[in-house]
Protein backbone atom coordinates (compact mmCIF):
# COMPACT_ATOMS: atom_id res chain seq x y z
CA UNK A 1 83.20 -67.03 57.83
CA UNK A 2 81.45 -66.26 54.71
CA UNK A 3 78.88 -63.73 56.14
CA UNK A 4 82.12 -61.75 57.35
CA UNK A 5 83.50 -61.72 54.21
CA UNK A 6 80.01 -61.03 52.67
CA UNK A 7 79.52 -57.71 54.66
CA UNK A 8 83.22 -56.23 54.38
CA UNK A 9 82.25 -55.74 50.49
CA UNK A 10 78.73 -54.15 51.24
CA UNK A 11 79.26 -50.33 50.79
CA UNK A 12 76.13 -48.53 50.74
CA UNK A 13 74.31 -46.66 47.63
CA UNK A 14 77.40 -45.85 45.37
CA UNK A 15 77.78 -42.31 43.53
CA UNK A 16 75.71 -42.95 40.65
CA UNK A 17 72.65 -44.52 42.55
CA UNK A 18 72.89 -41.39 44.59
CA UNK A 19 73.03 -38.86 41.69
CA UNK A 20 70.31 -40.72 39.81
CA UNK A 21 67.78 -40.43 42.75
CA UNK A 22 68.27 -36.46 43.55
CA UNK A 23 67.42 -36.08 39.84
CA UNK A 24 64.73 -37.40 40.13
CA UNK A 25 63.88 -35.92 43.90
CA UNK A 26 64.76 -32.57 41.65
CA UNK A 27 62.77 -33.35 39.04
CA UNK A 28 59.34 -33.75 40.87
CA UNK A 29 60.34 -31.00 43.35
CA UNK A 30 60.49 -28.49 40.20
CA UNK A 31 57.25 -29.63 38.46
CA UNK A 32 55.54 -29.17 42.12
CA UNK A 33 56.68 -25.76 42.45
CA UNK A 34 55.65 -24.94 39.22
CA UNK A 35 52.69 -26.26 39.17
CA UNK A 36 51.26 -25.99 42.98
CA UNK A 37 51.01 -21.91 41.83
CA UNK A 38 47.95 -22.98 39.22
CA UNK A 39 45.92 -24.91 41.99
CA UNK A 40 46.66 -22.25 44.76
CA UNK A 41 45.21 -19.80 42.20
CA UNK A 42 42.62 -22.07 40.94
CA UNK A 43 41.68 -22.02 44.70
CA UNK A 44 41.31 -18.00 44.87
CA UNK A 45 38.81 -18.35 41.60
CA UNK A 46 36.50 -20.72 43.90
CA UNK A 47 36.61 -18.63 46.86
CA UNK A 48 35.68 -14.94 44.40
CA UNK A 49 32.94 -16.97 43.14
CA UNK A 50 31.67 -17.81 46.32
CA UNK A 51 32.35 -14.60 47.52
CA UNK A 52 29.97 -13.09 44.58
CA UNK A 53 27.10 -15.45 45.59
CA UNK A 54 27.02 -14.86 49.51
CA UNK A 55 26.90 -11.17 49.17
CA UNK A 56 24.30 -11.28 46.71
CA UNK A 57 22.57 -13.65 49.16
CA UNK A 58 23.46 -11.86 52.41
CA UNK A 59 21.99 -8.21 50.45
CA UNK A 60 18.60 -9.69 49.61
CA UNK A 61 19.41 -7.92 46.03
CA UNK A 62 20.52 -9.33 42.82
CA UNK A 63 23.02 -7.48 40.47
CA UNK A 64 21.00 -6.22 37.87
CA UNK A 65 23.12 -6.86 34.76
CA UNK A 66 25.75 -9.03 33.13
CA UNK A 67 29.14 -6.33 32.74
CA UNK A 68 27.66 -5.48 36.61
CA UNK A 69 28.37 -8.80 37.86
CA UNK A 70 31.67 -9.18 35.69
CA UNK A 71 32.66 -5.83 37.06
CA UNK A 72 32.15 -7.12 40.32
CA UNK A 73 33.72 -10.69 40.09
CA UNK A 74 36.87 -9.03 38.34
CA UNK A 75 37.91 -6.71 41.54
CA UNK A 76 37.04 -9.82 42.92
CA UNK A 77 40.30 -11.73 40.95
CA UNK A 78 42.37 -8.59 40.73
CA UNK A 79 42.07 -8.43 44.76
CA UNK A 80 43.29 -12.57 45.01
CA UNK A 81 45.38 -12.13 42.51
CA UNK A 82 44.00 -13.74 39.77
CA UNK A 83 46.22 -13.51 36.16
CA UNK A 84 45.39 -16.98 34.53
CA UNK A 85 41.20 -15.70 33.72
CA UNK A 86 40.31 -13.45 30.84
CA UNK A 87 36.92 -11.99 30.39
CA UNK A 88 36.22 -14.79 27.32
CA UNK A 89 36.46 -17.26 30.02
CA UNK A 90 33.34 -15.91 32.32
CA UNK A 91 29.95 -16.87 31.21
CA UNK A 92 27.14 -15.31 32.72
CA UNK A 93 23.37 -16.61 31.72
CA UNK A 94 20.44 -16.50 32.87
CA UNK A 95 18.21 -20.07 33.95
CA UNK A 96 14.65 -18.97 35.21
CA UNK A 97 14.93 -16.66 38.11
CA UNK A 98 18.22 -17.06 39.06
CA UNK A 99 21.68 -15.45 37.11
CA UNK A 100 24.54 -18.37 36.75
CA UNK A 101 28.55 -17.57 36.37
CA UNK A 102 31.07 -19.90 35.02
CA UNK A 103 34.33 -20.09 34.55
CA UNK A 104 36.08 -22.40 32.55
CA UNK A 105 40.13 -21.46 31.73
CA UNK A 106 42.98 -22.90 31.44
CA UNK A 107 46.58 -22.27 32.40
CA UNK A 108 49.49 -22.46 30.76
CA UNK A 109 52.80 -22.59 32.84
CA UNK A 110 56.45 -23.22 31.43
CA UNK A 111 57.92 -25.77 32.89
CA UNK A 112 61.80 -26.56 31.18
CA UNK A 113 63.56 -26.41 28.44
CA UNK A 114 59.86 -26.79 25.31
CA UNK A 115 57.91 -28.39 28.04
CA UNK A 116 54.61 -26.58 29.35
CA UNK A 117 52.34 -27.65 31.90
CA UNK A 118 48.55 -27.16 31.09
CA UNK A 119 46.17 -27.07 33.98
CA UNK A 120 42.26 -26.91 32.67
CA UNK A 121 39.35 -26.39 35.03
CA UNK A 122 35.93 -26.33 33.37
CA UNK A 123 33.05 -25.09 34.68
CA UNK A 124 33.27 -23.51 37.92
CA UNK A 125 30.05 -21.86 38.87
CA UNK A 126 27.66 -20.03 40.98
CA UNK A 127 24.12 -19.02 40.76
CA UNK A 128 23.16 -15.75 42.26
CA UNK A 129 20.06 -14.69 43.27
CA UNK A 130 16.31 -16.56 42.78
CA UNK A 131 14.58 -18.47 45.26
């Protein structure tokens, strides 16, 4: 008799429970669409850089300077893109015989109300040409 009893009074999640749990569905559904953008991105950086490198390897030649290679990575990003990488965050050096590009940058998304989102990703890179 007490079981009976026992499961006329059980009612489910009440109103609060269920309001406290889409805020929180809400809040992790907003900080994934804020912040998915960045890595998507992030992703296009990779994929110019490698880009870069296998027609360099594919033409048998190597771009003969530093603003030619920058030229050609940045129609790279503007094609993908790319708004989060400034020119100060491409390195290009030189290691023996072969030319090596990084990129290391940061973004900066808002997220709500004085809350931002910072996404680093150091040193990306590719080395072009050499044996």
């Amino acid at each position: 008799m007490n079981s009976n009893a026992a499961r006329k009074h059980q009612n489910g999640m009440t109103y609060l429970g269920m309001l406290i749990m889409l805020i929180v569905i809400a809040f992790f559904a907003v900080v994934l669409i804020k912040v998915a953008p960045l890595y998507m991105e992030h992703f296009k950086v990779k994929s110019s850089l490698d880009s870069l490198a296998q027609e360099t390897k594919d033409s048998q030649s190597t771009l003969s300077s530093p603003p030619e290679i920058m030229k050609q990575l940045f129609n790279r990003l503007g094609i993908n893109d790319v708004t989060h990488v400034a020119r100060d965050d491409v390195n290009i050096t030189k290691e023996g015989h072969k030319t090596v590009v990084t990129v290391d940058y940061e973004a900066r998304v808002h997220l709500f109300y004085n809350i931002d989102v910072v996404a680093r990703f150091p040193d990306d890179r590719v080395e072009l040409g050499g044996p």
